[in-house]
C-alpha atoms as a PDB file:
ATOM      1  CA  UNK A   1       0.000   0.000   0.000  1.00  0.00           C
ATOM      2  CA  UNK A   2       0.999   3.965  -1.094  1.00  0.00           C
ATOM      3  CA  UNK A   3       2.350   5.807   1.974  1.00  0.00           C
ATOM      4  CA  UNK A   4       0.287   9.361   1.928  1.00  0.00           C
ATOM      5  CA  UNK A   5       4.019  10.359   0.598  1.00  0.00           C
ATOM      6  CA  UNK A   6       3.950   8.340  -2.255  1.00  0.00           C
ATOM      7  CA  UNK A   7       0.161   9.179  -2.929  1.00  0.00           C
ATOM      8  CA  UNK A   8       1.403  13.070  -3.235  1.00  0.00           C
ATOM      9  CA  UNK A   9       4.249  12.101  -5.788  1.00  0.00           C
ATOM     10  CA  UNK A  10       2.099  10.663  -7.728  1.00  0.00           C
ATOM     11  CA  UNK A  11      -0.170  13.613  -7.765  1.00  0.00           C
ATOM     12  CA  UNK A  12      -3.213  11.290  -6.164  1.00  0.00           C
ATOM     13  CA  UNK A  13      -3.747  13.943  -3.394  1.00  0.00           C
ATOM     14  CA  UNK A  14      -2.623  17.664  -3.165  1.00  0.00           C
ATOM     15  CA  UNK A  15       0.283  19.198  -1.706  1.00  0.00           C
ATOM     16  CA  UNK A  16       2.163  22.159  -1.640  1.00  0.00           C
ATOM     17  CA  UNK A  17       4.912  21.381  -3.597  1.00  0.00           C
ATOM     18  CA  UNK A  18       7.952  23.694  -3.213  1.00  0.00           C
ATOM     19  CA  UNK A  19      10.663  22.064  -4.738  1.00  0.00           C
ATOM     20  CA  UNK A  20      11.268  18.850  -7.054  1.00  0.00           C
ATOM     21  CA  UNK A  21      13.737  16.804  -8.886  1.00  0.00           C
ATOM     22  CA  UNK A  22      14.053  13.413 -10.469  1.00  0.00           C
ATOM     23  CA  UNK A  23      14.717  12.039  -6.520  1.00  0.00           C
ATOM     24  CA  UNK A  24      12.951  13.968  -3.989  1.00  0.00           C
ATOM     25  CA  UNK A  25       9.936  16.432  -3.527  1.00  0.00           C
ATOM     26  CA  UNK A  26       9.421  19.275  -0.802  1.00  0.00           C
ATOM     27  CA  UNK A  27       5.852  20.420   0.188  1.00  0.00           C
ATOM     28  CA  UNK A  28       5.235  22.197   2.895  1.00  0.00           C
ATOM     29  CA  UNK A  29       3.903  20.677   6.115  1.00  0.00           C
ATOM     30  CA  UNK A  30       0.470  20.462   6.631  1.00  0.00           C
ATOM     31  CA  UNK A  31       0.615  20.400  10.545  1.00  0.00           C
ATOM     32  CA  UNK A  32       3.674  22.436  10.821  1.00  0.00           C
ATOM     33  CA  UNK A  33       5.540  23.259  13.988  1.00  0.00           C
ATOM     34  CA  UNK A  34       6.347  26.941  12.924  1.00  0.00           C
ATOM     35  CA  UNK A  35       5.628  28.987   9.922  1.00  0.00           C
ATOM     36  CA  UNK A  36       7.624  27.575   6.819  1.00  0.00           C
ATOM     37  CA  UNK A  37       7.817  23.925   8.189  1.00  0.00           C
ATOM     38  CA  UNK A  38       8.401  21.947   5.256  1.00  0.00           C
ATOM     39  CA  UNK A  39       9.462  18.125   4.604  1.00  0.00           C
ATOM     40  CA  UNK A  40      12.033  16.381   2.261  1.00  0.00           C
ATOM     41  CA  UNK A  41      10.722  13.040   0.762  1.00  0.00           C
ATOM     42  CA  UNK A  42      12.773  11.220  -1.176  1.00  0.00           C
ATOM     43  CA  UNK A  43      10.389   9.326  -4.184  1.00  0.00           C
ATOM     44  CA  UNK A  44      11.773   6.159  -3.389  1.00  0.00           C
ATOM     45  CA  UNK A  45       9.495   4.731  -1.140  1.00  0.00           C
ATOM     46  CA  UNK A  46      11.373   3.664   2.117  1.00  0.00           C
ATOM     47  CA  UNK A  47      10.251   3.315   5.941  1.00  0.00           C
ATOM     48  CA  UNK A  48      13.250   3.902   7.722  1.00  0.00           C
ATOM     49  CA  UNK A  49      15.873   7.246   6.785  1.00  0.00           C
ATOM     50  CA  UNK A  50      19.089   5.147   7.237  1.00  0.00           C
ATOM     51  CA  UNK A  51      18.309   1.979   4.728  1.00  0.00           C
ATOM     52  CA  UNK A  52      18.361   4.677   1.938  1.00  0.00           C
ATOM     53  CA  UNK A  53      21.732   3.831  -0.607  1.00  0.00           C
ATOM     54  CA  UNK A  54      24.201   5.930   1.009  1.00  0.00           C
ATOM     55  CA  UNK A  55      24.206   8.329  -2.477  1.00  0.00           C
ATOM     56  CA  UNK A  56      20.445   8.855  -2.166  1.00  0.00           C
ATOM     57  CA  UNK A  57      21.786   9.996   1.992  1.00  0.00           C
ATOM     58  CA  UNK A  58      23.939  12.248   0.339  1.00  0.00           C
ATOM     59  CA  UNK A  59      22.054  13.596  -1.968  1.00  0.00           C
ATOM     60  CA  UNK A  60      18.840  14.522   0.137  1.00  0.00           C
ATOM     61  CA  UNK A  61      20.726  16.547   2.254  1.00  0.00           C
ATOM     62  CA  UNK A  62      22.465  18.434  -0.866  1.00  0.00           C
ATOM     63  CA  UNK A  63      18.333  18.692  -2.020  1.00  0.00           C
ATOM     64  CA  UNK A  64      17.703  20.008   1.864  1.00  0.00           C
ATOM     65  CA  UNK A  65      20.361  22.436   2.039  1.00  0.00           C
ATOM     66  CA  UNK A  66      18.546  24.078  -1.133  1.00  0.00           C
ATOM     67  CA  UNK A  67      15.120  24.264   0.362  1.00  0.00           C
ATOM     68  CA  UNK A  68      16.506  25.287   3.916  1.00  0.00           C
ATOM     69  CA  UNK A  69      18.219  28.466   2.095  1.00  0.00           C
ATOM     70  CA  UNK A  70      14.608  29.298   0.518  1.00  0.00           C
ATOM     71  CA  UNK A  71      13.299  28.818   3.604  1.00  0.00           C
ATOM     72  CA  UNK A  72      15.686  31.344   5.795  1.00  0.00           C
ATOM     73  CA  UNK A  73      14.876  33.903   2.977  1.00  0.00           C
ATOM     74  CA  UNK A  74      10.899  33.676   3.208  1.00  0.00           C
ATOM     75  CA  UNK A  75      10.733  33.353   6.813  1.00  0.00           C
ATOM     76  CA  UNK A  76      11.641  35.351   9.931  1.00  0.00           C
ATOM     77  CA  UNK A  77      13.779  32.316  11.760  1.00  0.00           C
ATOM     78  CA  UNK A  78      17.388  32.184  13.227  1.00  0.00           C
ATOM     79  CA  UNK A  79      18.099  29.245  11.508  1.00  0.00           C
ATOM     80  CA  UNK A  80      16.376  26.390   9.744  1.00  0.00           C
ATOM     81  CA  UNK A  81      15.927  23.209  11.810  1.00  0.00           C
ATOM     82  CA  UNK A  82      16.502  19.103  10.793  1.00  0.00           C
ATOM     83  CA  UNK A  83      14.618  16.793  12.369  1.00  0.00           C
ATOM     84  CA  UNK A  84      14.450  12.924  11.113  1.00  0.00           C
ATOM     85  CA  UNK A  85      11.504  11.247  13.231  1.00  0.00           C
ATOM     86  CA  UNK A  86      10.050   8.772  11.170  1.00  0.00           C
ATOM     87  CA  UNK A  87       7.324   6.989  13.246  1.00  0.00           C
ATOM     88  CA  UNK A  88       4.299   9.519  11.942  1.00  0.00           C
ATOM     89  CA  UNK A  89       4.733   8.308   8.155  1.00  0.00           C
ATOM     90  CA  UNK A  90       6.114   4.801   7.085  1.00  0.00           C
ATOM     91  CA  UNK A  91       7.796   6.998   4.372  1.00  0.00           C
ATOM     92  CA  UNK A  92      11.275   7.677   5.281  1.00  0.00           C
ATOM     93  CA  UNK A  93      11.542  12.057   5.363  1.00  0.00           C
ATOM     94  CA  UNK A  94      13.446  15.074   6.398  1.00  0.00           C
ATOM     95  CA  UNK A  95      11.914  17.944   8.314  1.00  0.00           C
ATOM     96  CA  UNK A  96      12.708  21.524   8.034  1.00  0.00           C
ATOM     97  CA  UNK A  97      12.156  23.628  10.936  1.00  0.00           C
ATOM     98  CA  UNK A  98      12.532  27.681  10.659  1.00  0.00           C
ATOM     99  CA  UNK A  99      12.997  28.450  14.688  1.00  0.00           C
ATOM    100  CA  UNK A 100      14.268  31.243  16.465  1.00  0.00           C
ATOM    101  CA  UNK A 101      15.087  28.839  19.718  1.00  0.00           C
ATOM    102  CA  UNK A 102      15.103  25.005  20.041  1.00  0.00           C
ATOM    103  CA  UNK A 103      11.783  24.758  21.820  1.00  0.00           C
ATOM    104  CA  UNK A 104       9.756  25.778  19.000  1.00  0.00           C
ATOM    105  CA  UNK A 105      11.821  22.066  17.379  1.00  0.00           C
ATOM    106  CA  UNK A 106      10.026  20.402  19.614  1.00  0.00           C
ATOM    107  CA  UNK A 107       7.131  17.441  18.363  1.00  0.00           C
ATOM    108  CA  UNK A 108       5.509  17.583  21.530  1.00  0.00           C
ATOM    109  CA  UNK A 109       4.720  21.654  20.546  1.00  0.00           C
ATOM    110  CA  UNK A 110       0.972  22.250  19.665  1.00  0.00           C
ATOM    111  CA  UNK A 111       0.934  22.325  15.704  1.00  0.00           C
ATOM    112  CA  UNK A 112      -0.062  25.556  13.834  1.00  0.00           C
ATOM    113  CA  UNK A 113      -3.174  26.109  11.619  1.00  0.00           C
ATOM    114  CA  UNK A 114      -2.909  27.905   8.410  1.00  0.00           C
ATOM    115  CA  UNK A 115      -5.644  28.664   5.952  1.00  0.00           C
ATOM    116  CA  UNK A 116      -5.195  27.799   2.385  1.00  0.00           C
ATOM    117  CA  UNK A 117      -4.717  31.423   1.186  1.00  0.00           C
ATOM    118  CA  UNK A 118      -1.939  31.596   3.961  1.00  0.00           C
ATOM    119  CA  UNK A 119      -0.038  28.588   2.515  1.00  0.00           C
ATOM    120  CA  UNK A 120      -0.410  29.217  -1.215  1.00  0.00           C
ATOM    121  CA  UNK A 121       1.340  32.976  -0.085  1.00  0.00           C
ATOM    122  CA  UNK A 122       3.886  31.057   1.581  1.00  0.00           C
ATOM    123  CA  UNK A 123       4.827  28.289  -1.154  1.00  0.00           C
ATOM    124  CA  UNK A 124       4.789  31.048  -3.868  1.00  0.00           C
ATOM    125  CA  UNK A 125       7.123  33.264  -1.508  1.00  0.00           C
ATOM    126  CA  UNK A 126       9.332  30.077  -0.882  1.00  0.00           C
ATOM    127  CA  UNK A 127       9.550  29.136  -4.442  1.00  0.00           C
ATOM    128  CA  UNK A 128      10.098  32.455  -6.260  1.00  0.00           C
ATOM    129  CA  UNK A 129      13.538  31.995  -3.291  1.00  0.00           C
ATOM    130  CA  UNK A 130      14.895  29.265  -4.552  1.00  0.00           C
ATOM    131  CA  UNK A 131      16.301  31.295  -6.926  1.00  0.00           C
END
């Protein structure tokens, strides 16, 4: 069975795509932790992070460091966060945190609700900075 991840790739649901090559996809995070919260999914479908081939490891953090940079330009953050948890989706998948201090990382935070009109602003301001 087609983790949600998979489901998106395939265009069977909607997303918020920010960023895409022949390997991984960005979208933003539905649930997000702060504003600008965004996950890396590589398109090979894989439960746990660390039985990816050790190129696809390097490469999904070259495709993260590209995001992460649009990310610190469209939102007001110190830095821009990784987190690998992996037990919320059996779809192995990097988060990207925009935080000002390393409580607002946290899973246990409430998550944030965003209207549609506030996302679509967002993706369009984090894809015109990729760049």
């Amino acid at each position: 069975m087609s983790s949600i991840f998979t489901k998106i790739i395939n265009r069977e649901i909607p997303a918020y795509i920010l960023h895409e090559n022949k390997n991984f996809i960005s979208i933003l995070d539905i649930n997000p932790l702060t504003h600008g919260h965004s996950l890396v999914i590589p398109k090979v479908e894989t439960d746990y992070f660390f039985e990816l081939d050790d190129i696809y490891l390097s490469k999904i953090m070259v495709f993260s460091k590209v995001v992460s940079n649009a990310l610190s330009k469209s939102v007001s953050c110190e830095r821009v966060g990784l987190s690998i948890v992996g037990l919320e989706v059996p779809h192995a998948h990097v988060h990207l945190i925009p935080f000002n201090n390393e409580k607002e990382m946290s899973f246990s935070n409430e998550r944030l609700n965003f209207s549609e009109d506030q996302f679509l602003e967002l993706q369009k301001k984090i894809i015109k900075n990729l760049n």
